[in-house]
Protein backbone atom coordinates (compact mmCIF):
# COMPACT_ATOMS: atom_id res chain seq x y z
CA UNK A 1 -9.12 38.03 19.91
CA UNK A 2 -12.51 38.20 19.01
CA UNK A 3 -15.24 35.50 19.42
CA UNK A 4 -15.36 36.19 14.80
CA UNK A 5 -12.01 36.13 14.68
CA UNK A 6 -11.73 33.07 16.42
CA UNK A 7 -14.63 31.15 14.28
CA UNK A 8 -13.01 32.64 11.14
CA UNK A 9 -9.61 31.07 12.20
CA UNK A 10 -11.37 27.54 13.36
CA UNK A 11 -13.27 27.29 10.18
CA UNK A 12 -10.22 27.73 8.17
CA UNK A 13 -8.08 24.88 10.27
CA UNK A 14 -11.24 22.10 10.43
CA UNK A 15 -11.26 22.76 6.33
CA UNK A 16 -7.77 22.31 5.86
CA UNK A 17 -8.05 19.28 8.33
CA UNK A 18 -10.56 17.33 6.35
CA UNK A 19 -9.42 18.23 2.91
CA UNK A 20 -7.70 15.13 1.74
CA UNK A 21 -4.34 16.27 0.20
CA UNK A 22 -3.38 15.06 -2.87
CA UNK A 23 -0.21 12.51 -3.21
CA UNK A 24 3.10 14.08 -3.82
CA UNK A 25 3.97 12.91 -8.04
CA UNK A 26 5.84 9.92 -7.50
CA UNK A 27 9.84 10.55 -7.77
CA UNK A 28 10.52 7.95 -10.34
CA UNK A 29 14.05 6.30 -11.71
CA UNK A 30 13.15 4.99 -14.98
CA UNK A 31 13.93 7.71 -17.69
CA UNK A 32 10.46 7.56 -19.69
CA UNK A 33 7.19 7.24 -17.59
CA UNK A 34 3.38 7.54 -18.13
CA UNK A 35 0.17 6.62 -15.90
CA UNK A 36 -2.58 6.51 -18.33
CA UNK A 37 -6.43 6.51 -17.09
CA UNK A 38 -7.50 3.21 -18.88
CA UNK A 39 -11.06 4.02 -19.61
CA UNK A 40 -10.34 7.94 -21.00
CA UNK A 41 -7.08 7.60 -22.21
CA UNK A 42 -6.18 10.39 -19.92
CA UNK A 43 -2.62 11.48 -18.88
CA UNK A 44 -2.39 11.72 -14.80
CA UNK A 45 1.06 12.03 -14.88
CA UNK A 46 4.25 12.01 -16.90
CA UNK A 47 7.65 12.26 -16.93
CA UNK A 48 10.03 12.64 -20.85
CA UNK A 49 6.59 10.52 -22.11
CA UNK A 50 7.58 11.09 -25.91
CA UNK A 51 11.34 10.72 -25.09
CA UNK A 52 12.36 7.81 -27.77
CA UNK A 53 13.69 4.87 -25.95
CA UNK A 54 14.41 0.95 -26.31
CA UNK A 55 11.35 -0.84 -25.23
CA UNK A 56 13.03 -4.40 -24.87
CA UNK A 57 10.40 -6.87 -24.24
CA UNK A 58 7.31 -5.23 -24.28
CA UNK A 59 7.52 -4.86 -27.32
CA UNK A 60 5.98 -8.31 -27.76
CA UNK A 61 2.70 -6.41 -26.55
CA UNK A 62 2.00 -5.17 -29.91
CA UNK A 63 2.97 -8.35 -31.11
CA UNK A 64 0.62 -10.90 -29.42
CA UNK A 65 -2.14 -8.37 -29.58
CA UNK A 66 -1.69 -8.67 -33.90
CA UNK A 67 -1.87 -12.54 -33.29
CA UNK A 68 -4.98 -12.03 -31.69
CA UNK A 69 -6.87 -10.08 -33.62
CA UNK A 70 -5.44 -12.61 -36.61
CA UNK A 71 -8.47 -14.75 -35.26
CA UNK A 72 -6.44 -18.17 -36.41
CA UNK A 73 -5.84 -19.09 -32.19
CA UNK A 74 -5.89 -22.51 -33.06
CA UNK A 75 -3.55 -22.51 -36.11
CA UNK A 76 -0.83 -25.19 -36.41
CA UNK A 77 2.16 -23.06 -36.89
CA UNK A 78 5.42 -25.00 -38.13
CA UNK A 79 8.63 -23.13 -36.66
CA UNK A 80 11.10 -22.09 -39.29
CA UNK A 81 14.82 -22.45 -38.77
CA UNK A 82 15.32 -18.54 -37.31
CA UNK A 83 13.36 -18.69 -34.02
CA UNK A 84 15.84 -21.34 -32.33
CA UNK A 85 18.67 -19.19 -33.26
CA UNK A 86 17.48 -16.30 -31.28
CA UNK A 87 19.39 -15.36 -27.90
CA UNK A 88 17.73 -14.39 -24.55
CA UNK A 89 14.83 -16.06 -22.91
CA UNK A 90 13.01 -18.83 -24.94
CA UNK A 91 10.73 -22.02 -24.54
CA UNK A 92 13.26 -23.94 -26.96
CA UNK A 93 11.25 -24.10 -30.56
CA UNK A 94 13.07 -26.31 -32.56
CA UNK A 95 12.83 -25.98 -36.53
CA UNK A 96 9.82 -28.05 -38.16
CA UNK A 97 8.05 -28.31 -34.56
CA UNK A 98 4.53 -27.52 -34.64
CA UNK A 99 2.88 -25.27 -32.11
CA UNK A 100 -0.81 -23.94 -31.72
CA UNK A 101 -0.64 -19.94 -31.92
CA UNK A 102 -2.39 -19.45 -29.33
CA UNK A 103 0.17 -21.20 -27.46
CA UNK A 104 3.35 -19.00 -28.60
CA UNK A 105 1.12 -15.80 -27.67
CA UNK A 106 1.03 -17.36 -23.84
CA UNK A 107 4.94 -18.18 -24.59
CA UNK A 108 5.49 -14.60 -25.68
CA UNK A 109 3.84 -12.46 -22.98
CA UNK A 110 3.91 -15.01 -20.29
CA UNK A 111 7.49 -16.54 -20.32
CA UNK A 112 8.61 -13.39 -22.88
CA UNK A 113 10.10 -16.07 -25.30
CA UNK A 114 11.90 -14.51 -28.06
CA UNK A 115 11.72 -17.43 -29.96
CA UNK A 116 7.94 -17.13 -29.54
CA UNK A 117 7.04 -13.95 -30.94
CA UNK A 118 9.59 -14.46 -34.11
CA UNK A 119 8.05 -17.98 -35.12
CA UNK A 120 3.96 -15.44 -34.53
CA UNK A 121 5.78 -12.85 -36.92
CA UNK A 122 7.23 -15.14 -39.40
CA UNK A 123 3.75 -17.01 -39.45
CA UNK A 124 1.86 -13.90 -39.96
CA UNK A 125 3.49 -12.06 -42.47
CA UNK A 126 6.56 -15.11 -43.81
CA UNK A 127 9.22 -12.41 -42.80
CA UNK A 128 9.97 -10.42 -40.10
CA UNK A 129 10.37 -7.35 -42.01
CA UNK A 130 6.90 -7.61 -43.40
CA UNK A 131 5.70 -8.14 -39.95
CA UNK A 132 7.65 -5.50 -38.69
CA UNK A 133 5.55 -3.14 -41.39
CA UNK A 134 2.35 -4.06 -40.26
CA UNK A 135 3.51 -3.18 -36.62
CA UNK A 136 4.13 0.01 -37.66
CA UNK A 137 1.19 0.51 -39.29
CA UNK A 138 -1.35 -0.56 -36.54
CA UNK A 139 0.88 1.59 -34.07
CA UNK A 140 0.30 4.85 -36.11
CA UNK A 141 -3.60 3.53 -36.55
CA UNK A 142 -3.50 3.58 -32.92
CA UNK A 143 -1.89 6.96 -32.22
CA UNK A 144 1.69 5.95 -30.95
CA UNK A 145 3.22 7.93 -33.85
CA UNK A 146 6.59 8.38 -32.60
CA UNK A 147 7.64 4.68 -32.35
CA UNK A 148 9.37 2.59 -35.12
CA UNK A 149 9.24 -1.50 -34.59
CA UNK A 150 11.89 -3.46 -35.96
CA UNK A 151 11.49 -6.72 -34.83
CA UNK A 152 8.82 -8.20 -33.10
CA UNK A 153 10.78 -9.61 -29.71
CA UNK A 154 12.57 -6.38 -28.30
CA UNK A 155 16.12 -7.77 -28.45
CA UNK A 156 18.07 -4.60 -29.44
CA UNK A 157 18.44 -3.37 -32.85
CA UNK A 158 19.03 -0.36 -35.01
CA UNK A 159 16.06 1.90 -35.63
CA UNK A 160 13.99 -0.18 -33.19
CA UNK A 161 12.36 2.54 -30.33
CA UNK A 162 9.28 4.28 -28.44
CA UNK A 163 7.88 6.01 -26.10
CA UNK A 164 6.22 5.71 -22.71
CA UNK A 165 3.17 7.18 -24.43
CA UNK A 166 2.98 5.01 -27.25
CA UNK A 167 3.30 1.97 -24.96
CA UNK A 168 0.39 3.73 -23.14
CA UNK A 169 -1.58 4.23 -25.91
CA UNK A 170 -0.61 0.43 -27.17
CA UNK A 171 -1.36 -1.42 -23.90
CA UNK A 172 -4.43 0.39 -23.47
CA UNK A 173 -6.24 -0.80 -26.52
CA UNK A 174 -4.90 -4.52 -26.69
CA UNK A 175 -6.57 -4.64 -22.83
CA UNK A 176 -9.91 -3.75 -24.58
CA UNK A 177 -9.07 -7.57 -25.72
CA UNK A 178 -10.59 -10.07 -23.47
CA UNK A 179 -8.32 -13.26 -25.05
CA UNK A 180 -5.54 -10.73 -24.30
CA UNK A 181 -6.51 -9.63 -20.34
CA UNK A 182 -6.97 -13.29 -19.86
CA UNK A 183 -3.11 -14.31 -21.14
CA UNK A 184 -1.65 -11.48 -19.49
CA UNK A 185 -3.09 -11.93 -16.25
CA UNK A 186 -2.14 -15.63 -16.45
CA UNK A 187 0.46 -16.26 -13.77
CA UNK A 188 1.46 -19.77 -15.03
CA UNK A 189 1.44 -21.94 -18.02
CA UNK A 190 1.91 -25.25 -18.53
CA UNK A 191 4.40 -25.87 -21.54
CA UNK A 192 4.52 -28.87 -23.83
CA UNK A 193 7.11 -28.58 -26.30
CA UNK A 194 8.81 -30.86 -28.00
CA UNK A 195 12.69 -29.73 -26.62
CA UNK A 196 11.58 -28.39 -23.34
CA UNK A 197 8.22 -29.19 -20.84
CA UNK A 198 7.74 -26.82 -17.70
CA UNK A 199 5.30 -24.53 -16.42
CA UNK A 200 5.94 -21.41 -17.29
CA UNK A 201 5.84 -18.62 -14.41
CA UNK A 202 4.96 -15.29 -15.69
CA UNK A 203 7.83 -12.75 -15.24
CA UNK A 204 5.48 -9.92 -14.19
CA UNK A 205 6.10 -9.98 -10.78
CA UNK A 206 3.15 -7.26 -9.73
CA UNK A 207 0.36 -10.05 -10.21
CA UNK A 208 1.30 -11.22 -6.36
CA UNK A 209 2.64 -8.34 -5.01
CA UNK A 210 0.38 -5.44 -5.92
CA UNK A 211 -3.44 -5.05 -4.92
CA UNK A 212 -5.88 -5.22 -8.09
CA UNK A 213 -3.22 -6.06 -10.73
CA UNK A 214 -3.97 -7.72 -14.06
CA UNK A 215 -1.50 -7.35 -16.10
CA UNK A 216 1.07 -6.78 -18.54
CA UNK A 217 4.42 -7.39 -19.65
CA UNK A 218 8.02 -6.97 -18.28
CA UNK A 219 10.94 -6.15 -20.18
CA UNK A 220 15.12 -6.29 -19.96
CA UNK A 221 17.97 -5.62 -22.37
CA UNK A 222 21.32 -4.17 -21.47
CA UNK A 223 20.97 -1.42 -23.80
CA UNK A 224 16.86 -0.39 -22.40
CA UNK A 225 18.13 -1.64 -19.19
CA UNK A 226 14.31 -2.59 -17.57
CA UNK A 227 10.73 -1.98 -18.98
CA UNK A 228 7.19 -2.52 -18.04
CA UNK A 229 3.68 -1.92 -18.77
CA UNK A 230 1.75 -2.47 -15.40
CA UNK A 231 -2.38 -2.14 -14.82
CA UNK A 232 -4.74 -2.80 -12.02
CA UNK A 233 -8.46 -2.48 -11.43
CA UNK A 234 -9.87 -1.39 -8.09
CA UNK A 235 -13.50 0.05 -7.54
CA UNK A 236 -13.97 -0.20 -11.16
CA UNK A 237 -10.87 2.30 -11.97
CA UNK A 238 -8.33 0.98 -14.08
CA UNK A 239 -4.48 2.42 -14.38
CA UNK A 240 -1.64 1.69 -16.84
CA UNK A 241 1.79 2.57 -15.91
CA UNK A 242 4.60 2.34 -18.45
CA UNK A 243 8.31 3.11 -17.49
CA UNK A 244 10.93 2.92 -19.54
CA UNK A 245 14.95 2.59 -18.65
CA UNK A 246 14.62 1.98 -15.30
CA UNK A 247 17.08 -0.26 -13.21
CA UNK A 248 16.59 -3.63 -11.75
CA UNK A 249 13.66 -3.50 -8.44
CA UNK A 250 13.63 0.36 -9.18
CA UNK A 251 11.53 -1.02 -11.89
CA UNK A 252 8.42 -2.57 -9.72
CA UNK A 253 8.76 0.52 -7.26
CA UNK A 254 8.15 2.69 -10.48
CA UNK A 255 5.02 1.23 -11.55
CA UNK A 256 3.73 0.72 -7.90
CA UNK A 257 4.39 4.82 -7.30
CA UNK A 258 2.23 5.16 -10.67
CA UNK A 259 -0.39 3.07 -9.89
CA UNK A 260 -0.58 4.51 -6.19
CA UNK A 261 -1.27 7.87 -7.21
CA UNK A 262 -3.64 7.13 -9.25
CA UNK A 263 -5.60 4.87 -6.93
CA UNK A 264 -4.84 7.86 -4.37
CA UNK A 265 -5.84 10.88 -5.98
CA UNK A 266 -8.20 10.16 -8.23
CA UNK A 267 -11.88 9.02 -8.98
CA UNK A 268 -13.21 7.66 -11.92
CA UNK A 269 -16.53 9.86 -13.41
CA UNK A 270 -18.65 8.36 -15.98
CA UNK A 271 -20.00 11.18 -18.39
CA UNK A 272 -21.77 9.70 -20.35
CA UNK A 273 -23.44 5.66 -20.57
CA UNK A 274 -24.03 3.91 -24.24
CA UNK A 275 -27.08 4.66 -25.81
CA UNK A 276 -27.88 6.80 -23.06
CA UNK A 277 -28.90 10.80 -24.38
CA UNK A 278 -26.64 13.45 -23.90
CA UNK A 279 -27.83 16.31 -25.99
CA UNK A 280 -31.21 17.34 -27.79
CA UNK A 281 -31.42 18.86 -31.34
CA UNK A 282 -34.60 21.63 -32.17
CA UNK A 283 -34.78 21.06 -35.80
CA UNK A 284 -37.62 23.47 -36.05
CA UNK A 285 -40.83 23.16 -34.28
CA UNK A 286 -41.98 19.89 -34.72
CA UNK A 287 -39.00 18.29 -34.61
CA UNK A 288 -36.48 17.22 -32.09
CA UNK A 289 -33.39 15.11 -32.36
CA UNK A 290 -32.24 12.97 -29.49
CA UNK A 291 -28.78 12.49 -30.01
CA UNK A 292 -26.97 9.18 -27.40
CA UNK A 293 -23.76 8.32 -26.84
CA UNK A 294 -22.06 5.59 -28.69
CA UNK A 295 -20.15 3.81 -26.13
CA UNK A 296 -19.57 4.88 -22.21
CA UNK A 297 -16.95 7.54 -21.23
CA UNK A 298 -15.10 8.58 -18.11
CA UNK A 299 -12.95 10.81 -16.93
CA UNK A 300 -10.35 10.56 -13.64
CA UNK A 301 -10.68 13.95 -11.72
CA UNK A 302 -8.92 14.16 -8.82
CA UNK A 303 -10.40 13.91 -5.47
CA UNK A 304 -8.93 17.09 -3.96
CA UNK A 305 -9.23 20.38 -5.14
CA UNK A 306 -11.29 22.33 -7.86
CA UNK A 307 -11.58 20.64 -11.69
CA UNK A 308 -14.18 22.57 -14.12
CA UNK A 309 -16.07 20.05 -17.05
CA UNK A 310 -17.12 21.37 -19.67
CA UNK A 311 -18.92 19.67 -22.87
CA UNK A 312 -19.17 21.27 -26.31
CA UNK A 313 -21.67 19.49 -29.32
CA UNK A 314 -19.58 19.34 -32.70
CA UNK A 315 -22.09 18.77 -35.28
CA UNK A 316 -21.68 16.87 -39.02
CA UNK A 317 -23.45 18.93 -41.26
CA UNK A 318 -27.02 17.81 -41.74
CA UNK A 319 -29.34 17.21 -44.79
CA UNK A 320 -32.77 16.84 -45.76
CA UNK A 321 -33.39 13.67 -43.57
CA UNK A 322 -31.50 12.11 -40.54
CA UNK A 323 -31.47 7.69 -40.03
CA UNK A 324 -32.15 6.38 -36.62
CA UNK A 325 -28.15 4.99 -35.89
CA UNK A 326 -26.74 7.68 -38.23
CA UNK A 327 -23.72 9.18 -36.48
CA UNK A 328 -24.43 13.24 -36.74
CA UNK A 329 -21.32 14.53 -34.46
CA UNK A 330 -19.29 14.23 -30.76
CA UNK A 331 -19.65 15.28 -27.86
CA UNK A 332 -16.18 16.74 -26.75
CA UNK A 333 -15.21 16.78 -22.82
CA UNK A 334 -12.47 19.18 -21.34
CA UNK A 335 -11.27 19.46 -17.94
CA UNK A 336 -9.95 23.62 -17.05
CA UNK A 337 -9.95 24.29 -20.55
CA UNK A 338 -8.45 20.91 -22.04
CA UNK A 339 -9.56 18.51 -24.16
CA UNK A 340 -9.93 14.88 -22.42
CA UNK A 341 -11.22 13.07 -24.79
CA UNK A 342 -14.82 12.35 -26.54
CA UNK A 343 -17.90 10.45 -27.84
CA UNK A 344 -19.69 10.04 -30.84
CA UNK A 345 -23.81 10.58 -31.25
CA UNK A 346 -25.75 9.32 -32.77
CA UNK A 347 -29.77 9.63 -34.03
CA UNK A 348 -32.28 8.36 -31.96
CA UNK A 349 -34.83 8.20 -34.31
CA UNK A 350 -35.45 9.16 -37.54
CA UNK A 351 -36.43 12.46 -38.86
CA UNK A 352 -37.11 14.25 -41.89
CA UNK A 353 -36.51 18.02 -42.07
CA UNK A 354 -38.43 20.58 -43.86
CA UNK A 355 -36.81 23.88 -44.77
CA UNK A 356 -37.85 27.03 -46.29
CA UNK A 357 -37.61 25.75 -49.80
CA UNK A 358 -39.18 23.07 -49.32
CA UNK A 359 -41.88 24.71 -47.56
CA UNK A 360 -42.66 26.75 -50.41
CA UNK A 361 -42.90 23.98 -52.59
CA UNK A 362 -45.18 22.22 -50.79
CA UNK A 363 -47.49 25.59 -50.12
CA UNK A 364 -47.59 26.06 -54.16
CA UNK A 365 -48.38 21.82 -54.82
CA UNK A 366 -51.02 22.60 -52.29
CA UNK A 367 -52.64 25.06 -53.75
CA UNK A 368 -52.26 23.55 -57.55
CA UNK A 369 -53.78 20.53 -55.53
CA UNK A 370 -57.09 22.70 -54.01
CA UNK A 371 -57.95 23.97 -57.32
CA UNK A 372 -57.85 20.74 -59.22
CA UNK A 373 -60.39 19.50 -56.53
CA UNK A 374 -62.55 22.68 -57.02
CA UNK A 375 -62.56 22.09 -60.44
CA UNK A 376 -63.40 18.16 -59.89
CA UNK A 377 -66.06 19.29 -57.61
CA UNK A 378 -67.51 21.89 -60.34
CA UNK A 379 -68.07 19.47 -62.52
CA UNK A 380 -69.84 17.06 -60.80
CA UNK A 381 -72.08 19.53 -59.68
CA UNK A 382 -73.04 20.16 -62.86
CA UNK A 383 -73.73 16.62 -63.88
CA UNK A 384 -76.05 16.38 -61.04
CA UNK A 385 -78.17 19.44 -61.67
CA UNK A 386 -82.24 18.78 -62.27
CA UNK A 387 -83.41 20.13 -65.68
CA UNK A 388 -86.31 22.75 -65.63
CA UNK A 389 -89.86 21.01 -65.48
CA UNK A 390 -91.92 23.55 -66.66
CA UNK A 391 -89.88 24.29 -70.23
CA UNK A 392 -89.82 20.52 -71.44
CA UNK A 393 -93.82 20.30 -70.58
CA UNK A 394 -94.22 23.31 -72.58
CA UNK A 395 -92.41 22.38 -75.72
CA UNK A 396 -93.87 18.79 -75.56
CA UNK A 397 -97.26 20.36 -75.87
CA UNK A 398 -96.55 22.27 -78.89
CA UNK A 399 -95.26 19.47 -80.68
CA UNK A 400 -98.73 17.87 -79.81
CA UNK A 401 -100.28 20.67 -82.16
C-alpha cells in the first residue's frame, strides 16, 4: 500500500471516528407521537401525528390554559350540581361550595380532577356545550385543525378526539403562559376543600425522574388507554413530546425516548433576535429601509450531518410612505428546501418615498415656483430704479420761462 493510500484511508477512519452519529428515532409504543421544537414549532420527529385519537386527560390542557387567559384567577366560583357527579379522579366539589379559579386550574392539571375542569367550563361559558365551542374555536385559532373537544375533562365521549400534533401545537402555546409553566411544573398542592383536604401530588411523574423537565399533563381512560404531553429545558432548548395510546410505564419511556433525541441530536440556532435587523430595503437612492425582526426565532438543526438555511423576504406591498413599527412583510426560514417557520418585519424608521410621478410633479411646481420669484424680483427692481437727473432739471427750467 502506498504511503497516499494509507493517509487517504486514515483520514477517512479519524472522520468517521469523531463524527458524532445521530440517535437511532426512538421505537415508540404509543400509537400517535410528536416531539415538537418548542421555540420553532418544528417537527423532529413523528410517528401517525394527525392520526385522530382519544386524548383522555390532557385534554384539560386546553382547558386551564382558557381559564387563564379569562384573567378572573381570583374569581369565587360556586360549583353547580354536575361536577360532583362526575366519575374518575376528583378533589370532591360539592354543589354550592365556593372555590377560587385559580385553585380548580391547579386541581385540574395538577391532581387532573374531573370535577375541576367541569365546575372552570360551566363557570366560563354556564354550559359545557358552550364551553366546549369556544374550545374548538381557540384550537382551530391555534392550528390544531383536526381535533373536535367535547367536554372539557377527557372522560370518553362521542365525537370527542385529536391528534399528537394538535396537542403539540396546543401545549406549545399555553407554555408561552408563565401562570401556566408555573402550575404545571408544580409538583404539589395543598388542597382546602370543603369535602376533602390533602396535598395534592402531581400525577406527572417526569418532574423527578427526568433531567430538565417542567411540565405537563398526564392522561388515562380505558378507551385512550395512556396520554401525555411532556417538556424539558436544558441549555436553553426546550422539547415537547406528546404520545397518544400508549400503555401503562410504556408511557414515561415514550416521552423520555422523545425528549432524548432531541436533547441528543439536536442544537438550538437563533436566526434572528427582536428588534434586531435582518434585511435592508433600497427604496431608491436616498432611501433605505431597515427592516427588524418582531420577536426572536430558532431553529433545531441537528448536530450531525449537512442541513442548508435558507431565508427568503416576502414583502406587503408598499405605498407612498412607510411608519416606523409598520409591519411591511416576513422573513421566511427553510431548512433543505422546507419551510420551518418565520418572522415578521417591521420599519425601522420612517420614510417617505418619491416615485416617478411624483417626481414630475414636483419638477413642474418647481419651476411654476422659479418664475413667480423672477417675476417678484422684476418688479421690485423696477420700484427701485433712480429717475434720470438731467430730464427733470431740464423741464423745470422751462417752466421757469
Amino acid at each position: 500500500m502506498s504511503r497516499k493510500c494509507f493517509f487517504i484511508i486514515l483520514s477517512i477512519f479519524l472522520y468517521l471516528a469523531m463524527s458524532k452519529p445521530l440517535l437511532a428515532e426512538p421505537v415508540l409504543n404509543g400509537k400517535g407521537a410528536v416531539l415538537l421544537d418548542a421555540q420553532s414549532g418544528q417537527v423532529l420527529f413523528e410517528k401517525n401525528k394527525d392520526e385522530k385519537l382519544p386524548p383522555a386527560s390532557i385534554t384539560k390542557i386546553l382547558t386551564a390554559m382558557m381559564a387563564v387567559e379569562s384573567g378572573k384567577p381570583h374569581d369565587l366560583v360556586t360549583v353547580s350540581s354536575n361536577p360532583p357527579l362526575l366519575e374518575g379522579t376528583r378533589v370532591y366539589l360539592e354543589e354550592g361550595e365556593k372555590v377560587v379559579l385559580r385553585n380548580l386550574v391547579v386541581a385540574a392539571l395538577v391532581y387532573s380532577a374531573n370535577d375541576a375542569a367541569l365546575a372552570i367550563a360551566e363557570y366560563l361559558s354556564d354550559t359545557e356545550e358552550e364551553f366546549a365551542k369556544l374550545m374548538n374555536k381557540k384550537a382551530r385559532e391555534l392550528g390544531a385543525v383536526n381535533s373536535n373537544f367535547v367536554n372539557s375533562h377527557g372522560l370518553n365521549e362521542n365525537g370527542h378526539y385529536t391528534t399528537a400534533y394538535d396537542m403539540a401545537v396546543i401545549t406549545r402555546y399555553a407554555l408561552n403562559n408563565e401562570t401556566f409553566r408555573e402550575i404545571v411544573s408544580m409538583k404539589l398542592f395543598d388542597w382546602e376543600g370543603k369535602a376533602w383536604q390533602t396535598r395534592l401530588i402531581n400525577k406527572n411523574e417526569l418532574l423527578w425522574s427526568y433531567k430538565g423537565a417542567n411540565g405537563v399533563k398526564t392522561g388515562y381512560t380505558k378507551e385512550a388507554k395512556c396520554t401525555i404531553a411532556a417538556s424539558a429545558i436544558r441549555e436553553g432548548q426546550t422539547y415537547i413530546a406528546v404520545v397518544l395510546g400508549s400503555i401503562g410505564n410504556n408511557t414515561w419511556t415514550d416521552a423520555e425516548k422523545l425528549l432524548d433525541y432531541g436533547f441528543n441530536n439536536f442544537q438550538t440556532v437563533q436566526l434572528a433576535g427582536p428588534e434586531e435587523v435582518v434585511a435592508t430595503l433600497v427604496l431608491d437612492e436616498k432611501n433605505k429601509l431597515q427592516l427588524a425582526a418582531d420577536r426572536q426565532f430558532s431553529l433545531s438543526l441537528p448536530q450531525a450531518g449537512n442541513k442548508k438555511v435558507e431565508s427568503r423576504l416576502s414583502l406587503k406591498p408598499i405605498g407612498d410612505s412607510i411608519n416606523k413599527g409598520q409591519v411591511v412583510g416576513e422573513m421566511i426560514y427553510a431548512v433543505n428546501g422546507q419551510d420551518v417557520g418565520s418572522v415578521k418585519l417591521v420599519a425601522r424608521d420612517q420614510v417617505k418615498i418619491i416615485n416617478w410621478f411624483d417626481r414630475v410633479i414636483y419638477l413642474f411646481a418647481g419651476i411654476y415656483l422659479v418664475q413667480i420669484l423672477w417675476r417678484v424680483v422684476q418688479r421690485w427692481r423696477k420700484t427701485r430704479r433712480p429717475r434720470n437727473m438731467f430730464a427733470s432739471s431740464t423741464r423745470s427750467f422751462y417752466r421757469d420761462l
